[in-house]
PDB file of N, CA and C in Angstrom:
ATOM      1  N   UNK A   1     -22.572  -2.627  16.994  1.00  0.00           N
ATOM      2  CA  UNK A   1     -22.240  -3.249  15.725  1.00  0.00           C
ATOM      3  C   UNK A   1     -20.818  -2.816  15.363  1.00  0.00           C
ATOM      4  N   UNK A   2     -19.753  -3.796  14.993  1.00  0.00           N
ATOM      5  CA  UNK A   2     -18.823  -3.658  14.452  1.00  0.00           C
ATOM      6  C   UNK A   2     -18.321  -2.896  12.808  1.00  0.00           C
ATOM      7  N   UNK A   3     -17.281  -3.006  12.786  1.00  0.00           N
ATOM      8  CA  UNK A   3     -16.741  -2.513  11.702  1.00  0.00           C
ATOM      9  C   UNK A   3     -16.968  -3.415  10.082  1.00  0.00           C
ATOM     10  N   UNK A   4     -16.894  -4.701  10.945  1.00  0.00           N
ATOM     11  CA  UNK A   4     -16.802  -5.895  10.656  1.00  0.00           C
ATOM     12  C   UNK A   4     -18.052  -6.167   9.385  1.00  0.00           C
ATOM     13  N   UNK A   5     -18.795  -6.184  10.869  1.00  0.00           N
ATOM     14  CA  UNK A   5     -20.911  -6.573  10.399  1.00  0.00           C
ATOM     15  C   UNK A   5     -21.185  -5.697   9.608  1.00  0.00           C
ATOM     16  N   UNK A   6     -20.810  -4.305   9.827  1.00  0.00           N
ATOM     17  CA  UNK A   6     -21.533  -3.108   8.811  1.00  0.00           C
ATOM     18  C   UNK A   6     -20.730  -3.098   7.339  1.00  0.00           C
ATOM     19  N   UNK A   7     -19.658  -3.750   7.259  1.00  0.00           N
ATOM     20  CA  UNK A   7     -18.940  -4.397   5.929  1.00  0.00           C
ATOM     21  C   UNK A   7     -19.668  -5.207   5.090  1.00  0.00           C
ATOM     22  N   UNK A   8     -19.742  -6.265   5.845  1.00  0.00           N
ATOM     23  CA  UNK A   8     -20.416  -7.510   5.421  1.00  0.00           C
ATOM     24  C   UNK A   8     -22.004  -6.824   5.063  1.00  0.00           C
ATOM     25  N   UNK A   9     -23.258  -6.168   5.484  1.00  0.00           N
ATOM     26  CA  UNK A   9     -23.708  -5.276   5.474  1.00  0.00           C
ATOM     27  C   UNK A   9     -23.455  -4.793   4.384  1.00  0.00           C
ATOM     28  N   UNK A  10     -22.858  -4.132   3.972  1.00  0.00           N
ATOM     29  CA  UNK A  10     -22.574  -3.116   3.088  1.00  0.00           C
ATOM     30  C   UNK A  10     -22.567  -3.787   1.950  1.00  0.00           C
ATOM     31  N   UNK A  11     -21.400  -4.840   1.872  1.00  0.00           N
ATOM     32  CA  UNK A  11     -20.804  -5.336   0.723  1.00  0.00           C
ATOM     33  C   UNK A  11     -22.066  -6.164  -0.088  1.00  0.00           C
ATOM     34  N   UNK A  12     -23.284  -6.580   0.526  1.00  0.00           N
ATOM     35  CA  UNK A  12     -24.452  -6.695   0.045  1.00  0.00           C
ATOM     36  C   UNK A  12     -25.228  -6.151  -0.617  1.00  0.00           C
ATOM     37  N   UNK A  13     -25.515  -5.119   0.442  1.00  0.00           N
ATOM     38  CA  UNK A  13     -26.071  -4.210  -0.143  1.00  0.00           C
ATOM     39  C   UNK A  13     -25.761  -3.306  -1.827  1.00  0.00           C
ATOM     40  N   UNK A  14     -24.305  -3.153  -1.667  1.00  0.00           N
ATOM     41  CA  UNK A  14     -23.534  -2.457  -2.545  1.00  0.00           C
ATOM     42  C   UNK A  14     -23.359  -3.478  -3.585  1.00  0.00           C
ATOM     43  N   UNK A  15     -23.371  -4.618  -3.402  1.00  0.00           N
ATOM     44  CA  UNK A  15     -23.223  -5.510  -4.976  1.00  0.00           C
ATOM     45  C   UNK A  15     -25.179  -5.600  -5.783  1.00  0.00           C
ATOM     46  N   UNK A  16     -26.276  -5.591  -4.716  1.00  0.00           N
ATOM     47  CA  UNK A  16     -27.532  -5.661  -5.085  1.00  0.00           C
ATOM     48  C   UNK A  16     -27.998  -4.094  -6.042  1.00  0.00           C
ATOM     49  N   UNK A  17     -27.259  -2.852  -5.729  1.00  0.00           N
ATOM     50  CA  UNK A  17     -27.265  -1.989  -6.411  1.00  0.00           C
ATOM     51  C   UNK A  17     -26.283  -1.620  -7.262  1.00  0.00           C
ATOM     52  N   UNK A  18     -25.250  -2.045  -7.488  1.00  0.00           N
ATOM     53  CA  UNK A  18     -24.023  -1.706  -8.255  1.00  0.00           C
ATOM     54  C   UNK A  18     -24.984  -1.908  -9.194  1.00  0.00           C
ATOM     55  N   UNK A  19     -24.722  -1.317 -10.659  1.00  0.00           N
ATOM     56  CA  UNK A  19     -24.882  -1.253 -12.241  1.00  0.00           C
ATOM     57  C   UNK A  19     -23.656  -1.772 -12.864  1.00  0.00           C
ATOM     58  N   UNK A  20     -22.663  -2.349 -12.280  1.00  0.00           N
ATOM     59  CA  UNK A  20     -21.498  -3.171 -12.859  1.00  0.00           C
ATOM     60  C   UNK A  20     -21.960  -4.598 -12.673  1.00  0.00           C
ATOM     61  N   UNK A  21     -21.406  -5.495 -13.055  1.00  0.00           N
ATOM     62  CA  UNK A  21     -21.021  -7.472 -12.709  1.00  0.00           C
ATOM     63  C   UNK A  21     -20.259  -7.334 -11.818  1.00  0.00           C
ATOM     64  N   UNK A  22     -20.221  -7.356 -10.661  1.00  0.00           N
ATOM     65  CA  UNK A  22     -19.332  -7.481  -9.636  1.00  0.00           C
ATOM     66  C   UNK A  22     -18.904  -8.789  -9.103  1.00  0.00           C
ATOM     67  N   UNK A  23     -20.069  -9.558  -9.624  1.00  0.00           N
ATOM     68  CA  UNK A  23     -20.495 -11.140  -9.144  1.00  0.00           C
ATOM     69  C   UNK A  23     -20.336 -10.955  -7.651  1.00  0.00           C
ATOM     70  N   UNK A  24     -19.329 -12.014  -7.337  1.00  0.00           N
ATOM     71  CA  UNK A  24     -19.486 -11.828  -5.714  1.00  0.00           C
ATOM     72  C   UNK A  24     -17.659 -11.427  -5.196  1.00  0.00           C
ATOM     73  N   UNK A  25     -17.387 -10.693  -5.767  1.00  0.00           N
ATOM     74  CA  UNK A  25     -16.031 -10.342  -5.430  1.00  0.00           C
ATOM     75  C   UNK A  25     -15.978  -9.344  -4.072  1.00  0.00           C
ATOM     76  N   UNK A  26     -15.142  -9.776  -3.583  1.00  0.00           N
ATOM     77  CA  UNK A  26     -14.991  -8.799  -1.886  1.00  0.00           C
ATOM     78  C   UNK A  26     -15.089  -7.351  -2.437  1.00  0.00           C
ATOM     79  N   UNK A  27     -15.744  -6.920  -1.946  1.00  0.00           N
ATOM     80  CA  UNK A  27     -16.105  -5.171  -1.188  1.00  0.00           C
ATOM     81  C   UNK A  27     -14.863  -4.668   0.000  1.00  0.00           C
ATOM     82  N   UNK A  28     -14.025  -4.273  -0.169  1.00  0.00           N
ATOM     83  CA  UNK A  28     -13.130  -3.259   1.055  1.00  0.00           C
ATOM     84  C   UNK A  28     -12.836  -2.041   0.874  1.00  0.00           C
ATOM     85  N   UNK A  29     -12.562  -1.533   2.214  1.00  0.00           N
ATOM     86  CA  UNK A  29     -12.899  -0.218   2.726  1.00  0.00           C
ATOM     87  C   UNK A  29     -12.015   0.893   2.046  1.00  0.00           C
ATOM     88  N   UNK A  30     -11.652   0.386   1.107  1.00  0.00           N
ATOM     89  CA  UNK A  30     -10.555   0.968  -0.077  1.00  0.00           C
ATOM     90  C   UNK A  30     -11.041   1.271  -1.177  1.00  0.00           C
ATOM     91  N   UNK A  31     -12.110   0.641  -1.206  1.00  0.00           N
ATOM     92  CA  UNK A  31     -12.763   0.500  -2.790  1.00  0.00           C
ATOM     93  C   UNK A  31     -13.469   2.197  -2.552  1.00  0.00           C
ATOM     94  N   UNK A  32     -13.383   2.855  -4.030  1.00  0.00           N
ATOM     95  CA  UNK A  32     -14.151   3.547  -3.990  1.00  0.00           C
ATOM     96  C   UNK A  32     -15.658   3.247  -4.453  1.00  0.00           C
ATOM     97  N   UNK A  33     -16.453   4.005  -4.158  1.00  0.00           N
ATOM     98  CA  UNK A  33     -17.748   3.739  -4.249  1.00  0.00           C
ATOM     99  C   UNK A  33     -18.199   3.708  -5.825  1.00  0.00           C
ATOM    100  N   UNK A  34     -17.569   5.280  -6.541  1.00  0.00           N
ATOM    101  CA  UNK A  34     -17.967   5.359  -7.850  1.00  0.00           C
ATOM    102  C   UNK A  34     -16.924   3.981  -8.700  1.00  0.00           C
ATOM    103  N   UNK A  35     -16.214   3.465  -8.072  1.00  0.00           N
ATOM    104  CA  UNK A  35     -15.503   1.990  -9.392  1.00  0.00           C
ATOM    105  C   UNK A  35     -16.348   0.986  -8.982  1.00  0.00           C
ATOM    106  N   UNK A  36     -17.645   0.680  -7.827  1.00  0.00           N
ATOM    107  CA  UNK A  36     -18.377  -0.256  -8.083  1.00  0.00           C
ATOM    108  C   UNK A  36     -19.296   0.127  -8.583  1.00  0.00           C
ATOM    109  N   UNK A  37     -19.746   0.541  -9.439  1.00  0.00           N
ATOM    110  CA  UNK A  37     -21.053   0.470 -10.489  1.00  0.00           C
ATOM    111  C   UNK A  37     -21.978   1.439  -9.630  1.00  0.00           C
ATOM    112  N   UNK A  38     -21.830   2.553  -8.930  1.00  0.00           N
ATOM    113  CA  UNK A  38     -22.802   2.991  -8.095  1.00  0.00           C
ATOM    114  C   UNK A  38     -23.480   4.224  -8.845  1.00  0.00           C
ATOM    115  N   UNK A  39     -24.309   4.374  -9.727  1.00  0.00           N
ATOM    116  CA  UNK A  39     -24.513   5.532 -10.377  1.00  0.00           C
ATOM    117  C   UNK A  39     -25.633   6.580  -9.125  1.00  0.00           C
ATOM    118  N   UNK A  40     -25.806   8.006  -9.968  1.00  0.00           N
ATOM    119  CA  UNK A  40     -26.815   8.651  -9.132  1.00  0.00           C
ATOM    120  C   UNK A  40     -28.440   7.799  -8.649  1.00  0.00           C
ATOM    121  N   UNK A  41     -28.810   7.534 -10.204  1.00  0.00           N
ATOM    122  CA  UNK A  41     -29.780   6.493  -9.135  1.00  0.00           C
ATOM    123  C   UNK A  41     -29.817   5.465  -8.362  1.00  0.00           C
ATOM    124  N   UNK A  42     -28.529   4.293  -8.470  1.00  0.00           N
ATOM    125  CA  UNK A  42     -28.141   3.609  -7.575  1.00  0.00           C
ATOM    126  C   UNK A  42     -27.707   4.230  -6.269  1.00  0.00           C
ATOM    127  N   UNK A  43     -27.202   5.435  -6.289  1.00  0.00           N
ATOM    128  CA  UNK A  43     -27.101   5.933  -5.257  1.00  0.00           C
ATOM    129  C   UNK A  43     -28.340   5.823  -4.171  1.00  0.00           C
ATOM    130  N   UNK A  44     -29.534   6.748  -5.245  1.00  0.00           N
ATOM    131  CA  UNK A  44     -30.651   6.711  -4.252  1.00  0.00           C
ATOM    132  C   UNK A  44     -31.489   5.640  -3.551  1.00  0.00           C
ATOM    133  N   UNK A  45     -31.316   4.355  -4.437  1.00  0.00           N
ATOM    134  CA  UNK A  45     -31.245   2.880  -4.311  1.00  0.00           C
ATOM    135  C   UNK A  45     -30.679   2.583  -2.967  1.00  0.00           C
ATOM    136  N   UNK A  46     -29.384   2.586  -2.983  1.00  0.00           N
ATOM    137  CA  UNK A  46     -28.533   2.273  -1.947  1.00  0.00           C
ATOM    138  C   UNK A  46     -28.636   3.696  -0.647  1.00  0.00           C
ATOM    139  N   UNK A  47     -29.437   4.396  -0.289  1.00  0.00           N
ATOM    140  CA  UNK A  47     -29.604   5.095   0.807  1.00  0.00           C
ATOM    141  C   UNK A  47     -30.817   4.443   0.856  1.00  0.00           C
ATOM    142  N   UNK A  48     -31.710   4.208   0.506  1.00  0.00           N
ATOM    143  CA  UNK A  48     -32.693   3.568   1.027  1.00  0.00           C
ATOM    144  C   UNK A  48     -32.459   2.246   1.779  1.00  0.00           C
ATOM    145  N   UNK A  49     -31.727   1.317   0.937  1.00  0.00           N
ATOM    146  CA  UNK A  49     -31.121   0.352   1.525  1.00  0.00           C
ATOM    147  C   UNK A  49     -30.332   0.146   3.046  1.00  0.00           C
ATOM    148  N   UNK A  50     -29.517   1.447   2.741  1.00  0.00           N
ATOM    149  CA  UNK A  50     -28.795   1.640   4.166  1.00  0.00           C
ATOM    150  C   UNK A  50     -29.964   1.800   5.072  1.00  0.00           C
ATOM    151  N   UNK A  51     -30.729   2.615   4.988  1.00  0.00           N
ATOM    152  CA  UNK A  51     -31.643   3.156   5.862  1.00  0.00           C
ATOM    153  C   UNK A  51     -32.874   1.713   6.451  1.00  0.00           C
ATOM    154  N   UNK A  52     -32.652   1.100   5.989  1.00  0.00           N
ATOM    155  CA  UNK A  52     -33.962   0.289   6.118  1.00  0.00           C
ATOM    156  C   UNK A  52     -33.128  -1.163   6.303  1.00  0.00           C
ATOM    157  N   UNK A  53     -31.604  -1.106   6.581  1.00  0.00           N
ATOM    158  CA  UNK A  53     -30.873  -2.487   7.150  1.00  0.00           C
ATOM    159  C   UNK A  53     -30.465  -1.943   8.544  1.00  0.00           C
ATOM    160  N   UNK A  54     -30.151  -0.446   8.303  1.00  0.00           N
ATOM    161  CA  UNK A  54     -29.461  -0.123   9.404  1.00  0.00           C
ATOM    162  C   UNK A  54     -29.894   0.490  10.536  1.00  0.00           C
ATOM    163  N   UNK A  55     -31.788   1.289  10.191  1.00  0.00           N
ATOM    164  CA  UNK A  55     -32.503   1.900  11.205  1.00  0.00           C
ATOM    165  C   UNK A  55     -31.600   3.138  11.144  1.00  0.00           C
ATOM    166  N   UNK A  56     -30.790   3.713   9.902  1.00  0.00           N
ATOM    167  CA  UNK A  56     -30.870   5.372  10.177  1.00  0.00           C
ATOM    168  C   UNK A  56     -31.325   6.217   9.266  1.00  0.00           C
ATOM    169  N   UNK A  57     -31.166   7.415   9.870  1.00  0.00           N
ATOM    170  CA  UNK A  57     -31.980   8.814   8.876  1.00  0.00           C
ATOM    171  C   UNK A  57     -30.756   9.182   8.131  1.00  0.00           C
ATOM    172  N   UNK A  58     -31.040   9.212   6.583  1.00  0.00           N
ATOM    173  CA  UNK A  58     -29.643   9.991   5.461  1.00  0.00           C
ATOM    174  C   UNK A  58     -30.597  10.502   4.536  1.00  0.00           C
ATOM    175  N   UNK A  59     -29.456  11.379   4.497  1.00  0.00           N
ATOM    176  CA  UNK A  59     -30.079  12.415   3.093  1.00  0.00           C
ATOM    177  C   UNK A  59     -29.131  12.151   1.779  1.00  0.00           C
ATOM    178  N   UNK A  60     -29.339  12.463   0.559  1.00  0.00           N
ATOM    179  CA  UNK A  60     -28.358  12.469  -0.668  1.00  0.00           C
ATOM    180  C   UNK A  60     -27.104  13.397  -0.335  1.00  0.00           C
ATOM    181  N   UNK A  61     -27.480  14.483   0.556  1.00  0.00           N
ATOM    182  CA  UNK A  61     -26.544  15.204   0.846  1.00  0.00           C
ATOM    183  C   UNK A  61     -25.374  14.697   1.451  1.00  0.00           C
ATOM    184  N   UNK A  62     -25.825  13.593   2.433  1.00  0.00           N
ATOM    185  CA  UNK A  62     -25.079  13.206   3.230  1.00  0.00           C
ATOM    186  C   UNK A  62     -23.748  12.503   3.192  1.00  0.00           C
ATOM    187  N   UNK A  63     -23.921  11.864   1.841  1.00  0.00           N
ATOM    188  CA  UNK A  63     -22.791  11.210   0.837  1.00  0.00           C
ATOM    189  C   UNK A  63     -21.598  11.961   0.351  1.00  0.00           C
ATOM    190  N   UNK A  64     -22.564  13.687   0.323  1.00  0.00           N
ATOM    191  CA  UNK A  64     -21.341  14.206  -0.647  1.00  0.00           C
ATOM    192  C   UNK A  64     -19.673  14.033  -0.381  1.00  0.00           C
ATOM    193  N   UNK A  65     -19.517  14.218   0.672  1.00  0.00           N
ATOM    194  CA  UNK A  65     -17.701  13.803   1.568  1.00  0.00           C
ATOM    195  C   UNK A  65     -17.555  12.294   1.394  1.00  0.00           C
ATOM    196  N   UNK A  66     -18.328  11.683   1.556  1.00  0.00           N
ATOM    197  CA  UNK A  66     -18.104  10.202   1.153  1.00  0.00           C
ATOM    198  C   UNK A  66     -17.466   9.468   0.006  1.00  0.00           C
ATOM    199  N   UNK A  67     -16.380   9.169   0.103  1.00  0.00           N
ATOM    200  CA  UNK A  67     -15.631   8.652  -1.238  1.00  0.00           C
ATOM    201  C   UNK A  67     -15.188   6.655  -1.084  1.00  0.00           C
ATOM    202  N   UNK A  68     -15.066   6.743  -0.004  1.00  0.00           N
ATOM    203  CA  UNK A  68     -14.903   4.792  -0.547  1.00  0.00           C
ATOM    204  C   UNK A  68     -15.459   4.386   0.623  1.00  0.00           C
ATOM    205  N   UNK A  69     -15.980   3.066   0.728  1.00  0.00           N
ATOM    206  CA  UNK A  69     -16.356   2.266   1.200  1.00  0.00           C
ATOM    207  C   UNK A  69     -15.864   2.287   2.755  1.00  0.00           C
ATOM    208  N   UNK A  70     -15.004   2.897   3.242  1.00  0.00           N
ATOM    209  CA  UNK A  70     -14.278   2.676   4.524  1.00  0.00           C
ATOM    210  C   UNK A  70     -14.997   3.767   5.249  1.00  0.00           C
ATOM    211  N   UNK A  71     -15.122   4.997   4.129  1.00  0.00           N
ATOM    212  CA  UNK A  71     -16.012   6.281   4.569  1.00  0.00           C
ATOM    213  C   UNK A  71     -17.399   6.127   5.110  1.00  0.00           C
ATOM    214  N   UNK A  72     -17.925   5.907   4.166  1.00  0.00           N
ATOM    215  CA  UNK A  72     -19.300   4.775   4.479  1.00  0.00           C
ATOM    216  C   UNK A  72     -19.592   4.022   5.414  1.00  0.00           C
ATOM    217  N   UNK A  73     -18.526   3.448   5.988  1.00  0.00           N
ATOM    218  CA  UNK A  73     -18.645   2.436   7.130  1.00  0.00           C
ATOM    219  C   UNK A  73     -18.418   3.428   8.355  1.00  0.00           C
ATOM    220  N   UNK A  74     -17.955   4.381   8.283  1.00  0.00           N
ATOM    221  CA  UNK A  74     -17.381   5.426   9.699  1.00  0.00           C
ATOM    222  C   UNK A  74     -18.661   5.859   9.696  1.00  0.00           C
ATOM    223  N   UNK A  75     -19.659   6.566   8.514  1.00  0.00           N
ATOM    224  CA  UNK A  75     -20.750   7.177   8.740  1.00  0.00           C
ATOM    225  C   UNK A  75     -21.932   6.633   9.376  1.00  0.00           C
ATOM    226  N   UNK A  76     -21.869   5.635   8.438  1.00  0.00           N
ATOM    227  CA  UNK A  76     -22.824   4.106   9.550  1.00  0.00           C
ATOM    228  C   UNK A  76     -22.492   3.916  11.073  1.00  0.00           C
ATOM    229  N   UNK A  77     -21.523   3.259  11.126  1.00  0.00           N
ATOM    230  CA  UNK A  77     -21.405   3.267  12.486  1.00  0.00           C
ATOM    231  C   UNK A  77     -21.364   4.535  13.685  1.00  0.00           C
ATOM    232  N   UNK A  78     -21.370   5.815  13.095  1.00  0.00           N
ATOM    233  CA  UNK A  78     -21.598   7.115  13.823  1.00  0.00           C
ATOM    234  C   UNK A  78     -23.183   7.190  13.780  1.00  0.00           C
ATOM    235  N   UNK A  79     -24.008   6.751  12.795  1.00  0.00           N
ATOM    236  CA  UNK A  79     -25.135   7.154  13.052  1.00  0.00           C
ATOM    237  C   UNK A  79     -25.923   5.662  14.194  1.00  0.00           C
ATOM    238  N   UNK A  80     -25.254   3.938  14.131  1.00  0.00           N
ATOM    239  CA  UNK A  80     -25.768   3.574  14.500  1.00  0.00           C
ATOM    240  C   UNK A  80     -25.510   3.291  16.160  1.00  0.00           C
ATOM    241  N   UNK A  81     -24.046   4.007  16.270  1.00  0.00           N
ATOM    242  CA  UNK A  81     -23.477   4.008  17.814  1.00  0.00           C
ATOM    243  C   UNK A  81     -24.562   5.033  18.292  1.00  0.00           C
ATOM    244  N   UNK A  82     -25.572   6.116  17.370  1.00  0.00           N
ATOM    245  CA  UNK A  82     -26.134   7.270  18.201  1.00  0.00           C
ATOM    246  C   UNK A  82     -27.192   7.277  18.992  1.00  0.00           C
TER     247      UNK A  82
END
C-alpha cells in the first residue's frame, strides 16, 4: 500500500471523527492532527478506525510522537509494510 491509498484512507477516516465541519476539504500530510477537530476521545475513535481499515495493532501510546497527518501515514505504512 502506498503513501497515496493510506491518505485517501486516512483523510476519511479523519473527517468521520473530527469534532470540527471539515465538510469535505482535502486532508494533507501537513495538517496537524490537533487543527482537525481530533479531540482525546476522537482520538480513541480514530485508533480503532485505523485498526480495523488497516489490520494493525496501536495503542493510545502510540500517537504520542505523532503530530500531523504525514506522521501518521509513516506509522501506518511501517506497521502495514510489517
Amino acid at each position: 500500500m502506498d503513501r497515496n491509498e493510506i491518505i485517501e484512507k486516512l483523510r476519511t477516516i479523519v473527517l468521520r471523527n473530527s469534532q470540527s465541519d471539515l465538510g469535505q476539504r482535502a486532508v494533507s500530510e501537513q495538517d496537524r492532527i490537533d487543527s482537525l477537530g481530533i479531540d482525546s476521545l476522537a482520538m480513541l475513535d480514530l485508533i480503532y478506525d485505523l485498526q480495523q481499515e488497516f489490520g494493525i495493532e496501536m495503542d493510545p501510546q502510540d500517537l504520542i510522537p505523532v503530530v500531523t497527518i504525514g506522521d501518521l501515514v509513516t506509522m501506518i505504512k511501517s506497521r502495514v509494510s510489517a
